[in-house]
Protein backbone atom coordinates (compact mmCIF):
# COMPACT_ATOMS: atom_id res chain seq x y z
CA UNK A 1 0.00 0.00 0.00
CA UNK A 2 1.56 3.69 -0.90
CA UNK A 3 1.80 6.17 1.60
CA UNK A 4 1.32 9.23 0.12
CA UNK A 5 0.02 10.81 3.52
CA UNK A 6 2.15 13.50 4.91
CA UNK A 7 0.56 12.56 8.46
CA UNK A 8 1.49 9.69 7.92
CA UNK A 9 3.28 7.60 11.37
CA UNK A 10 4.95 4.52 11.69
CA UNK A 11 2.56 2.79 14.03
CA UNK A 12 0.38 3.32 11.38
CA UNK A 13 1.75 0.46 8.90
CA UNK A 14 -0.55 -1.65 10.89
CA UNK A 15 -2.87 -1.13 7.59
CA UNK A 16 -0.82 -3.33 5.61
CA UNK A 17 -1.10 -5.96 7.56
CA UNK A 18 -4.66 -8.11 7.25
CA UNK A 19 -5.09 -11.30 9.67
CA UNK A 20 -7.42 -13.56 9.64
CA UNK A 21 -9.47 -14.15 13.12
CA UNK A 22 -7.67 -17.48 13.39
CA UNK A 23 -4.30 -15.69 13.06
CA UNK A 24 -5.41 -12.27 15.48
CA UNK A 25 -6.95 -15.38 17.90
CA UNK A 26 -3.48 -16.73 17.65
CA UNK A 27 -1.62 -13.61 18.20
CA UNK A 28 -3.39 -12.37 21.31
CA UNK A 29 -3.06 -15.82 22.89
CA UNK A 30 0.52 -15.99 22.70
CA UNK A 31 1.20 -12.46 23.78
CA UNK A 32 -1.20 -13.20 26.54
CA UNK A 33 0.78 -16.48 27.37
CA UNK A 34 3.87 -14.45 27.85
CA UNK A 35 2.13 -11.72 30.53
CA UNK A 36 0.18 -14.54 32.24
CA UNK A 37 4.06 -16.52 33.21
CA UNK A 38 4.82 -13.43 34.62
CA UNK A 39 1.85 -12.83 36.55
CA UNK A 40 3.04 -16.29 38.13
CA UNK A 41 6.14 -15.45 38.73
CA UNK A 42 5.37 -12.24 40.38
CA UNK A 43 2.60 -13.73 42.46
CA UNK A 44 5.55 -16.64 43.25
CA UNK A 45 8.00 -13.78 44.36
CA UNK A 46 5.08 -12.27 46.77
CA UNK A 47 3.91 -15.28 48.43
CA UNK A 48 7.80 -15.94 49.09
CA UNK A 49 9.04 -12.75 50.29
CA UNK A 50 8.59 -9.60 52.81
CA UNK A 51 5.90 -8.80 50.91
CA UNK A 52 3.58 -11.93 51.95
CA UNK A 53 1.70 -10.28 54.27
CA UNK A 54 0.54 -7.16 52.58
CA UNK A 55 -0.09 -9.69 49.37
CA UNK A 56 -2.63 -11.93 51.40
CA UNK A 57 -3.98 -8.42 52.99
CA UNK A 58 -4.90 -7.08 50.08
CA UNK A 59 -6.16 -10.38 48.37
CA UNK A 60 -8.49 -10.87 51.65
CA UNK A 61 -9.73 -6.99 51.43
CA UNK A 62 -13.38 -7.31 51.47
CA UNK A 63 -15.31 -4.91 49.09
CA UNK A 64 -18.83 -4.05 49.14
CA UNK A 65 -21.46 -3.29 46.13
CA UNK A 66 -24.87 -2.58 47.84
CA UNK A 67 -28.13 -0.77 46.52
CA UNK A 68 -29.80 1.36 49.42
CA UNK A 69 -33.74 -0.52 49.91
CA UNK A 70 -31.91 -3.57 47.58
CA UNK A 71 -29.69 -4.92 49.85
CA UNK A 72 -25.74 -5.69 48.57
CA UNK A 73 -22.31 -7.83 47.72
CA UNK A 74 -19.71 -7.69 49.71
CA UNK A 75 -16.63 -10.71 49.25
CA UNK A 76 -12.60 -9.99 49.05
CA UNK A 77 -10.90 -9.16 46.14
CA UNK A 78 -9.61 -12.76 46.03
CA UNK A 79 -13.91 -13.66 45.80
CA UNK A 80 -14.22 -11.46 43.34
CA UNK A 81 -11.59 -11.98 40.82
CA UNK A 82 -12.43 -15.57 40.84
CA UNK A 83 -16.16 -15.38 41.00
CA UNK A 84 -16.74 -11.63 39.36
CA UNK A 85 -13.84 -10.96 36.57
CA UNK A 86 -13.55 -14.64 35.66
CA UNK A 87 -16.87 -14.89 34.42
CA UNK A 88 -16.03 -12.42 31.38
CA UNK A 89 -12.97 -14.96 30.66
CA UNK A 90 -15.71 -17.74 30.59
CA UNK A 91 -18.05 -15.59 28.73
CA UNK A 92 -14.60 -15.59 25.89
CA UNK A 93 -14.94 -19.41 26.04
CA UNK A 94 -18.21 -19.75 25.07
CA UNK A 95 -17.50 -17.56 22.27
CA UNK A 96 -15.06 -19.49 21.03
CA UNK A 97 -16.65 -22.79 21.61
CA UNK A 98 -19.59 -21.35 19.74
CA UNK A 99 -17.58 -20.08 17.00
CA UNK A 100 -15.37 -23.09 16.60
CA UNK A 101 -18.52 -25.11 16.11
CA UNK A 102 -19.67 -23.05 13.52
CA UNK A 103 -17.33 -21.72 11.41
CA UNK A 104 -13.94 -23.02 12.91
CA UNK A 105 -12.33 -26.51 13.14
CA UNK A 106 -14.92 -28.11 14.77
CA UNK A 107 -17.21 -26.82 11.99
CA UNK A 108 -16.62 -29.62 9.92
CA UNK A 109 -17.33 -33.14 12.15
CA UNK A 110 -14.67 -35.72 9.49
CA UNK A 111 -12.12 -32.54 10.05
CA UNK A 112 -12.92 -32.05 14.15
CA UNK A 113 -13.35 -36.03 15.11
CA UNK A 114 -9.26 -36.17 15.85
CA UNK A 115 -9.09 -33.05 17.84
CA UNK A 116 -12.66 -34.22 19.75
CA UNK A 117 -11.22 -37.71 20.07
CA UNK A 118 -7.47 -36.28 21.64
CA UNK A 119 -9.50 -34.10 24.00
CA UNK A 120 -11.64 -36.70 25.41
CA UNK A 121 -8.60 -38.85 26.04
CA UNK A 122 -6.78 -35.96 27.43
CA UNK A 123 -9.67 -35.44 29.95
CA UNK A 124 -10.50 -38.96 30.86
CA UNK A 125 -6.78 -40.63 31.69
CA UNK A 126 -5.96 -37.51 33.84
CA UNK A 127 -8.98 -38.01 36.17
CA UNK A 128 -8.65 -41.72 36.15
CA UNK A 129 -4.87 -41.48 37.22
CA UNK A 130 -5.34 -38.35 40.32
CA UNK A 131 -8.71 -40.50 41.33
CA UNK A 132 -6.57 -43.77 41.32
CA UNK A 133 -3.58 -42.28 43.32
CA UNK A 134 -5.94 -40.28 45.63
CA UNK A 135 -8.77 -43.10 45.78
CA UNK A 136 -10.62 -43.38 49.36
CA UNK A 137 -9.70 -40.22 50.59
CA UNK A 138 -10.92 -36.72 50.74
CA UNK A 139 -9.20 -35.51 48.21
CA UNK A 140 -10.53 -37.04 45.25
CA UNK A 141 -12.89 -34.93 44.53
CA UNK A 142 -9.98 -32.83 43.34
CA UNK A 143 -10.07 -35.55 39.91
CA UNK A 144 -11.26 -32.61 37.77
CA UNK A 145 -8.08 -30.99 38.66
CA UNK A 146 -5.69 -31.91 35.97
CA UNK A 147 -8.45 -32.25 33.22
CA UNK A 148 -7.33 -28.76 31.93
CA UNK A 149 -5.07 -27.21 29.19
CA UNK A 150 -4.12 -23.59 29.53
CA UNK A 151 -4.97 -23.00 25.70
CA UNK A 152 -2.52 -19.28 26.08
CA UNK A 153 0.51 -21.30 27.34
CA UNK A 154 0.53 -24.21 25.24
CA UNK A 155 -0.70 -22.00 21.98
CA UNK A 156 2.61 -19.48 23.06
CA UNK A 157 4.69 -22.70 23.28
CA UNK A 158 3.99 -24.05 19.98
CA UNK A 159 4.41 -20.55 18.20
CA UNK A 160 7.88 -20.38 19.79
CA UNK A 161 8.97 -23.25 17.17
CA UNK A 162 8.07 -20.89 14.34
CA UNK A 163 8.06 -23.01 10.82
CA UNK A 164 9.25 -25.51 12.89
CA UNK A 165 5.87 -26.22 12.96
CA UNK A 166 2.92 -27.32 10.69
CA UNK A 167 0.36 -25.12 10.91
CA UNK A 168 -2.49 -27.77 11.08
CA UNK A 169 -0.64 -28.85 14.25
CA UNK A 170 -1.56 -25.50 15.48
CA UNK A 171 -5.42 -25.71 14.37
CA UNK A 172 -5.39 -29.23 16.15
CA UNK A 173 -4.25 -28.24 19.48
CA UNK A 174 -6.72 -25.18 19.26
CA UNK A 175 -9.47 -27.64 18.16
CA UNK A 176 -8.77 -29.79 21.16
CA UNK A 177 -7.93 -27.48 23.75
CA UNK A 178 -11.11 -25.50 22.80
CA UNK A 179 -13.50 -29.30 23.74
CA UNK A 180 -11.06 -29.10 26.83
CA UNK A 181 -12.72 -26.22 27.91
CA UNK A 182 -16.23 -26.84 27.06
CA UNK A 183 -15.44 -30.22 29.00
CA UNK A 184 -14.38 -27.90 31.69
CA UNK A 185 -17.30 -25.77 31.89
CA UNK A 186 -19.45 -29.32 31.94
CA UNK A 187 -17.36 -30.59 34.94
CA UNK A 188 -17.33 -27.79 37.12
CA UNK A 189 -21.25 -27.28 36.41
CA UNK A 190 -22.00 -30.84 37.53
CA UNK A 191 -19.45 -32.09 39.56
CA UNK A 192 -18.34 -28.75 41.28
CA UNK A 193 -21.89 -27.63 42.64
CA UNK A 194 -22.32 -28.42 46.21
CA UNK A 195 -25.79 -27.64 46.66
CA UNK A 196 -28.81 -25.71 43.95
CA UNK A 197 -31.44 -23.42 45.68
CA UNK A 198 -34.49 -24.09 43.17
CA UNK A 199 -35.97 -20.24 43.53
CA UNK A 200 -32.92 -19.31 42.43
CA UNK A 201 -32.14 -21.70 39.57
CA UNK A 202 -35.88 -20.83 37.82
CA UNK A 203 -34.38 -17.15 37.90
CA UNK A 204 -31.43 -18.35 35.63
CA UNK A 205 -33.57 -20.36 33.66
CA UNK A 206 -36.00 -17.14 33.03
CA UNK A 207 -32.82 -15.07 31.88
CA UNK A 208 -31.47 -17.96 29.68
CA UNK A 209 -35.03 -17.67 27.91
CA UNK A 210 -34.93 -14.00 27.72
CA UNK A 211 -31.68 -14.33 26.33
CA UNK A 212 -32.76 -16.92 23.67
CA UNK A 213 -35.99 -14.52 22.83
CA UNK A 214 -33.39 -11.48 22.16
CA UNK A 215 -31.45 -13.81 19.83
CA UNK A 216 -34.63 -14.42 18.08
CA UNK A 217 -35.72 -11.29 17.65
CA UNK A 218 -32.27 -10.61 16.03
CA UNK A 219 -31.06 -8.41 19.00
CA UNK A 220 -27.60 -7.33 18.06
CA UNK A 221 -26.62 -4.68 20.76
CA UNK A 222 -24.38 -5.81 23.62
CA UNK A 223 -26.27 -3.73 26.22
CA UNK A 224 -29.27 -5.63 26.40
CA UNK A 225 -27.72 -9.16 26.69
CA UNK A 226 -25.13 -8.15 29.16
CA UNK A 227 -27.85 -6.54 31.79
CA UNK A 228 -29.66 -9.63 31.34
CA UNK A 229 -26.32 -11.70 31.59
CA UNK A 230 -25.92 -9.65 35.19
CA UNK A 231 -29.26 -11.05 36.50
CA UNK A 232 -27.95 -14.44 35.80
CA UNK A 233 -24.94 -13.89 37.50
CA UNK A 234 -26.39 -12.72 40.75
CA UNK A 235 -28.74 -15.57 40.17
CA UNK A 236 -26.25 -18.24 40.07
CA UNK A 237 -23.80 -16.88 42.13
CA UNK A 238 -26.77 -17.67 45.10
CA UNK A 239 -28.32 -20.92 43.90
CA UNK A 240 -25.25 -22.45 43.97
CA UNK A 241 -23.63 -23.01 40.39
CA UNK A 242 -20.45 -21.23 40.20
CA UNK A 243 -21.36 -18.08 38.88
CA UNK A 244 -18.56 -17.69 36.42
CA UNK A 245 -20.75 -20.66 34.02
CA UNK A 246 -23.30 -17.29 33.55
CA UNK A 247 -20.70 -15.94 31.18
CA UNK A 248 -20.71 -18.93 29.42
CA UNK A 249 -24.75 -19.28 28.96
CA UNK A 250 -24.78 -16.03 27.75
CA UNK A 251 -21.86 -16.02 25.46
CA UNK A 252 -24.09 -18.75 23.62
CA UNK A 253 -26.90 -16.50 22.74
CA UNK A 254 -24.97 -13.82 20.99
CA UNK A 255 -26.46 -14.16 17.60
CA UNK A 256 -23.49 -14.93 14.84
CA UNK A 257 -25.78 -13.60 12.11
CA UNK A 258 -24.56 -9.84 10.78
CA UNK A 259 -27.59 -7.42 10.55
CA UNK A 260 -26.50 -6.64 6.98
CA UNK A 261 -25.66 -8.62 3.53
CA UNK A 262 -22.22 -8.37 3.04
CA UNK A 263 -22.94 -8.07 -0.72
CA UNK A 264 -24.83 -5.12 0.36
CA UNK A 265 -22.15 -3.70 2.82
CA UNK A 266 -19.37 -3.64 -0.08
CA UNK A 267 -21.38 -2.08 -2.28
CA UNK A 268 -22.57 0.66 -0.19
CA UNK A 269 -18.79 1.14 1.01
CA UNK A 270 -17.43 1.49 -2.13
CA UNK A 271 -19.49 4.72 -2.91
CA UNK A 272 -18.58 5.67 0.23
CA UNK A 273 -15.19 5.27 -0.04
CA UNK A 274 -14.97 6.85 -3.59
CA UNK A 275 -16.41 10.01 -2.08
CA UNK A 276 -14.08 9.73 0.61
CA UNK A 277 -11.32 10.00 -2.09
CA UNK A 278 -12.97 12.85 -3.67
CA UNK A 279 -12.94 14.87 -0.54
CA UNK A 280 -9.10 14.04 -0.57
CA UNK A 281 -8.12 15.28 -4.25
CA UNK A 282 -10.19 18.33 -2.81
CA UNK A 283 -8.26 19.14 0.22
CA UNK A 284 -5.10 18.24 -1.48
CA UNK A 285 -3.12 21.17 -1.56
CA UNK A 286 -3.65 22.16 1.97
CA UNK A 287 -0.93 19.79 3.69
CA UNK A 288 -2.41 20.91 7.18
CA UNK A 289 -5.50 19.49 6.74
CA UNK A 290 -7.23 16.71 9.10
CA UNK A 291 -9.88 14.52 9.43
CA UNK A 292 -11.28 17.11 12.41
CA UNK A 293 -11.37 20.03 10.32
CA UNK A 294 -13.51 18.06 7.91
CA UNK A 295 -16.82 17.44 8.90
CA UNK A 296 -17.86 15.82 5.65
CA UNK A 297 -14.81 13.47 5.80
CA UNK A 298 -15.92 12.88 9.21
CA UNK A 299 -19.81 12.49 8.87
CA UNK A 300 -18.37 9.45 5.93
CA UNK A 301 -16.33 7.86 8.26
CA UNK A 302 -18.74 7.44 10.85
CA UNK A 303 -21.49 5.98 8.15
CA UNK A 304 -18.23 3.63 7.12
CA UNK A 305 -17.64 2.78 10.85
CA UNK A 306 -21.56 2.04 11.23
CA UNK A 307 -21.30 -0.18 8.30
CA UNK A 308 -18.46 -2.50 9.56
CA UNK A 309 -20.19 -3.19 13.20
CA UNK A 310 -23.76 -3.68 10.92
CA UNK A 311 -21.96 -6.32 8.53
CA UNK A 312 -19.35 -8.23 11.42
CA UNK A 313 -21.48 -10.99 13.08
CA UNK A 314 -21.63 -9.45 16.84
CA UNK A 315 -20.07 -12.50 18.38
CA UNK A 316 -17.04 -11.60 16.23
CA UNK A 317 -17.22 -8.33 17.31
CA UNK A 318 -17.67 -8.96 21.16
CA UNK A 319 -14.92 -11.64 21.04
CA UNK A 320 -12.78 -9.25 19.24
CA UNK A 321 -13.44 -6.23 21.13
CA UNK A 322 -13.38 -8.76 24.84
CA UNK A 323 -10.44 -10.47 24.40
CA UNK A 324 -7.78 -8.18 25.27
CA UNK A 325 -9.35 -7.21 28.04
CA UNK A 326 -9.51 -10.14 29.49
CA UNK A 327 -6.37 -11.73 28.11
CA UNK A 328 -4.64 -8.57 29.31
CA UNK A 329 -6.32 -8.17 32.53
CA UNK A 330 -8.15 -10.67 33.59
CA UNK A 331 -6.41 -13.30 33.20
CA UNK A 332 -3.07 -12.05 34.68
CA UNK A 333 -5.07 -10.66 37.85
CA UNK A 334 -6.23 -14.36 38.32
CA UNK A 335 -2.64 -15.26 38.04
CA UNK A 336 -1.74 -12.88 40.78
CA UNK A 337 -4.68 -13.76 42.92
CA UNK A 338 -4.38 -17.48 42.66
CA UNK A 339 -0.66 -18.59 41.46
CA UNK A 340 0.75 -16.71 44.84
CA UNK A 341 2.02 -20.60 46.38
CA UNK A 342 5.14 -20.25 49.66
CA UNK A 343 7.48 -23.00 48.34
CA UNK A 344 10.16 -24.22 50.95
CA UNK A 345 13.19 -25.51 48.96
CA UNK A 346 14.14 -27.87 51.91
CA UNK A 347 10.22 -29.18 51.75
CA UNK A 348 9.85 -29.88 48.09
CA UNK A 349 9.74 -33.15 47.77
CA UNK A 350 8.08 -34.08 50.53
CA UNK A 351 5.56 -31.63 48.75
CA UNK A 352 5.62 -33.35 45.15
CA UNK A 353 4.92 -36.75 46.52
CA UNK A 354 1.85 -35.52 48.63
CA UNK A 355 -0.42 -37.77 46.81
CA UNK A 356 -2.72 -34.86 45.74
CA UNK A 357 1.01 -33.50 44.38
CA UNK A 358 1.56 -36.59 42.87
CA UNK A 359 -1.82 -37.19 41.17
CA UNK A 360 -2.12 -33.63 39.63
CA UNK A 361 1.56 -34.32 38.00
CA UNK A 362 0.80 -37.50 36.64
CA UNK A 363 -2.53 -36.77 35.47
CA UNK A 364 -1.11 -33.24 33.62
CA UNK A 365 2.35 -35.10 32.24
CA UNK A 366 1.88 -39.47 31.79
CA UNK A 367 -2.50 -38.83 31.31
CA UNK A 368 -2.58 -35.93 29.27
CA UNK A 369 0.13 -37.68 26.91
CA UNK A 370 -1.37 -40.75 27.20
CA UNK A 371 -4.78 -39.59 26.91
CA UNK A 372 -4.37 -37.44 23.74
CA UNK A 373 -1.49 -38.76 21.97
CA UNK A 374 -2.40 -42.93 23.00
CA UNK A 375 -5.91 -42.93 22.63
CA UNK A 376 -5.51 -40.36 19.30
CA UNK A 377 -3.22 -43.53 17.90
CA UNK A 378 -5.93 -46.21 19.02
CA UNK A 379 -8.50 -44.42 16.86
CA UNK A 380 -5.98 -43.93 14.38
CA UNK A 381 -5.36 -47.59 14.40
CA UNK A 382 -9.13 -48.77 14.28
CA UNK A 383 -9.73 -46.33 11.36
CA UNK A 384 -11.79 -43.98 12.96
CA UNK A 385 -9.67 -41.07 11.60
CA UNK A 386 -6.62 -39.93 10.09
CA UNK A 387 -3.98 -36.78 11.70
CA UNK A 388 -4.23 -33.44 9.49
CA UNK A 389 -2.09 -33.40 6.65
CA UNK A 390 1.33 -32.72 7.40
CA UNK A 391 1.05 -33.76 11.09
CA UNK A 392 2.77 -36.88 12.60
CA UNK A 393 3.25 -38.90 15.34
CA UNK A 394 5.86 -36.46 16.58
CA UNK A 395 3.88 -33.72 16.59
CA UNK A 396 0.80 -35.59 18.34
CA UNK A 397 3.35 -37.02 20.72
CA UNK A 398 4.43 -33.31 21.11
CA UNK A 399 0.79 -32.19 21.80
CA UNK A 400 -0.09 -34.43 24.30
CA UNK A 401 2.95 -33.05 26.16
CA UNK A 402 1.79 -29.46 25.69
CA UNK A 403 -1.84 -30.32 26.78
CA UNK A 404 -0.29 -30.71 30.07
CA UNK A 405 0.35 -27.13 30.61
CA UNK A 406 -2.74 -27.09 32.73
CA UNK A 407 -2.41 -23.28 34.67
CA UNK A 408 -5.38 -21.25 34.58
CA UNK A 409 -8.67 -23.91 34.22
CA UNK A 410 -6.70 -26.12 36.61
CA UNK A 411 -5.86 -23.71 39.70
CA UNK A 412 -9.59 -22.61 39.36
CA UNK A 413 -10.84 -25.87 39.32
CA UNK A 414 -8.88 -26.67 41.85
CA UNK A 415 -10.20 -23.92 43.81
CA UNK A 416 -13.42 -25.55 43.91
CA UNK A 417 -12.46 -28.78 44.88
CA UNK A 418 -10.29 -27.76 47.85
CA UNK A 419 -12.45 -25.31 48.96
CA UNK A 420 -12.05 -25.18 52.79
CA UNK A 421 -8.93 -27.28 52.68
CA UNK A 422 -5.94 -25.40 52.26
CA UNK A 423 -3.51 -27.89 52.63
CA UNK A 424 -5.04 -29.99 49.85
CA UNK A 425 -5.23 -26.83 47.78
CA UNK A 426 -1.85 -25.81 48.12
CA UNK A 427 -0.78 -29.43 47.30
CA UNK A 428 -2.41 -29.02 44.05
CA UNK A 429 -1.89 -25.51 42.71
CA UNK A 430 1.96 -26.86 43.62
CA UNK A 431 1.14 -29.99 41.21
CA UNK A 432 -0.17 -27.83 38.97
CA UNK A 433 2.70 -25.19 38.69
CA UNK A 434 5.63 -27.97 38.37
CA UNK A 435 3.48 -30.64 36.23
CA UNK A 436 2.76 -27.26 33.76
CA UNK A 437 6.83 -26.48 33.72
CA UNK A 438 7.59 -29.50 32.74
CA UNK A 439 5.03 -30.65 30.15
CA UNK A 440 5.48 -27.29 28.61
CA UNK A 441 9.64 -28.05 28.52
CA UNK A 442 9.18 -31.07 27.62
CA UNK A 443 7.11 -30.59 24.64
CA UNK A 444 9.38 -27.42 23.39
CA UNK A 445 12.64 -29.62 23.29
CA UNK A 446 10.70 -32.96 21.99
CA UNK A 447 9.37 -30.73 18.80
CA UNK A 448 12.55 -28.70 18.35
CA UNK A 449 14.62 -31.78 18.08
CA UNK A 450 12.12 -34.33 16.32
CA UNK A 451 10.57 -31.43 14.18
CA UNK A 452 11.90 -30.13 10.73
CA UNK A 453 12.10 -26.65 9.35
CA UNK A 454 9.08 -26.20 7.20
């Protein structure tokens, strides 16, 4: 593209490049791998330092949201990060579940049966093996615990290899840490509920129908779904289902349907666009002139703006527009909130071979390669499916160790299962943590040395 524009900056080459959602998707994940290793480190360095004490103060600072006549909220910032900001990164999950399904690798069910397959396997070894090591005690009920991949840390792992790597390799581990999740979000909605106040639960079932009407009626604003989405939060979060699952109920409705034809849209554009220019050749010879001074210029660019948002399908746009935030945010404030473990050097392996420890580790490292890369063979083998072109055995060997990186979904199921046990907790965000360093090493050096330059 020429750049004829005297006002022109350097940030601005940003225009030449165009990315596909898959690629942006892919872009934000890694960069948001990067910041959410060193939210854990820095939570690491607080919970073993000076600094512990103001770091669990301010974690256990309660805050407050009350209505006068309506009553009011009031849990520590710890309570609300988990509960509060995490159901906006759940809310991203169910918009890329949803999208997958419909447009994305799981679009196609020949093409998504591999990924599906791997995931399943990567979710059912894990829990067999912590349930096996941690059978007739208390803490198995932590079995959902190493079920997870951490879809920003293993993505940012396999970038890292560059043209080392396939690209379908890439699409498959997306595909299959994507069922991970919605495995996830099934798990912690039946297995992680203690106890569900009826009253309560007919409230979120009257949203989830409101919700459904509004997609109906071809409701494409935000606004309205995510007041509705707050009554189901406050719904949930008192009949007893994690509240975080509201973001993922809503994210469903969002219609995927643009308002516009996108015949239509380019059309309509183009005249815009051509006037646009003419305004241009107009102003010309004035080299001071911009876009503020021009209210015609500016009256076209806001039609052209309207335009886009009426032709992008709003879950695009919501996912778009949501995922930094909460990639950016979010995400590393759960890091600090939750990844904050006091490791004694001198204590460390009694630590690892805790048997909630133990079972995390081998459920994340032996069941999640086992799980996706043995049971992916099996089916292989029986002739249920083939690998993606250009993958191999390698690289699905190299998956399964990468689907071990279990951080985020892990520590906050584990939350739930050790809630009121800290010991047992501690054990297992400390499983988690190690079992994630290692399956994410190991997989780096297994596909740098066994993997080819592409």
């Amino acid at each position: 593209m020429k750049k004829n524009n005297t006002n022109f900056q350097p940030w601005e080459k940003s225009f030449d490049k165009i990315l596909t959602p898959f690629e942006e998707f892919i872009h934000q994940e890694t960069a948001s791998g990067l910041i959410l290793m060193v939210s854990a480190i820095l939570a690491m360095f607080f919970a073993n330092s000076f600094l512990l004490p103001y770091y669990e103060h301010i974690l256990h600072t309660e805050i407050a949201i009350s209505i006068a006549g309506l009553g009011g909220l009031k849990h520590s910032l710890h309570h609300w990060i988990n509960d509060g900001l995490m159901a906006f990164f759940f809310f991203i999950v169910g918009l890329e579940i949803k999208r997958e399904v419909i447009v994305g690798e799981l679009s196609d069910p020949k093409a998504a049966m591999m990924p599906i397959i791997a995931a399943i396997g990567g979710m059912l070894v894990p829990a067999v093996l912590f349930y096996f090591i941690n059978s007739g005690t208390q803490a198995a009920n932590g079995w959902g615990v190493p079920m997870a991949t951490d879809i920003a840390f293993a993505v940012g792992v396999l970038v890292l290899l560059g043209s080392r790597i396939p690209k379908t390799v890439l699409t498959f581990l997306v595909g299959l840490a994507i069922v991970d999740d919605l495995g996830a979000v099934v798990v912690i909605a039946l297995f992680y509920t203690e106890q569900i106040l009826v009253n309560w639960l007919i409230v979120v079932l009257c949203t989830l129908f409101i919700l459904i009407v509004f997609n109906r009626m071809g409701i494409r604003k935000p606004l309205p779904y995510f007041v509705v989405g707050l009554i189901m939060w406050l719904a949930m979060l008192e009949s007893g289902i994690h509240a975080t699952l509201a973001g993922v109920l809503v994210a469903l409705t969002i219609p995927v349907k643009p308002k516009f034809n996108h015949t239509l849209f380019v059309d309509n554009m183009s005249d815009i666009l051509e006037h646009l220019k003419a305004t241009q050749k107009k102003n010309s010879d004035d080299k001071n002139t911009c876009i503020i001074h021009d209210s015609k210029s500016r009256a076209l660019l806001q039609t052209l703006e309207n335009g886009i948002h009426s032709v992008e399908s709003p879950l695009q746009r919501l996912e778009h527009s949501m995922h930094t935030p909460v990639a950016f945010i979010i995400i590393p404030l759960f890091a600090l909130a939750n990844a904050g473990i006091p490791v004694e050097l001198g204590n460390l392996g009694q630590t690892l071979s805790h048997p909630v420890a133990m079972g995390v580790i081998a459920g994340l490292i032996l069941g999640k390669l086992a799980g996706v890369a043995g049971i992916t063979w099996l089916a292989i083998k029986l002739g249920i499916g083939k690998l993606p072109e250009g993958m191999t055995g390698h690289h699905l060997i190299g998956v399964g160790l990468l689907a071990g990186i279990g951080f985020t979904m892990s520590i906050f199921i584990a939350e739930l299962g050790f809630a009121g046990n800290a010991e047992h907790l501690l054990m297992a965000k400390t499983g988690v943590l190690f079992a994630s360093i290692v399956a994410g090493t190991c997989g780096y050096f297994w596909l740098r040395l066994t993997s080819k330059t592409v």
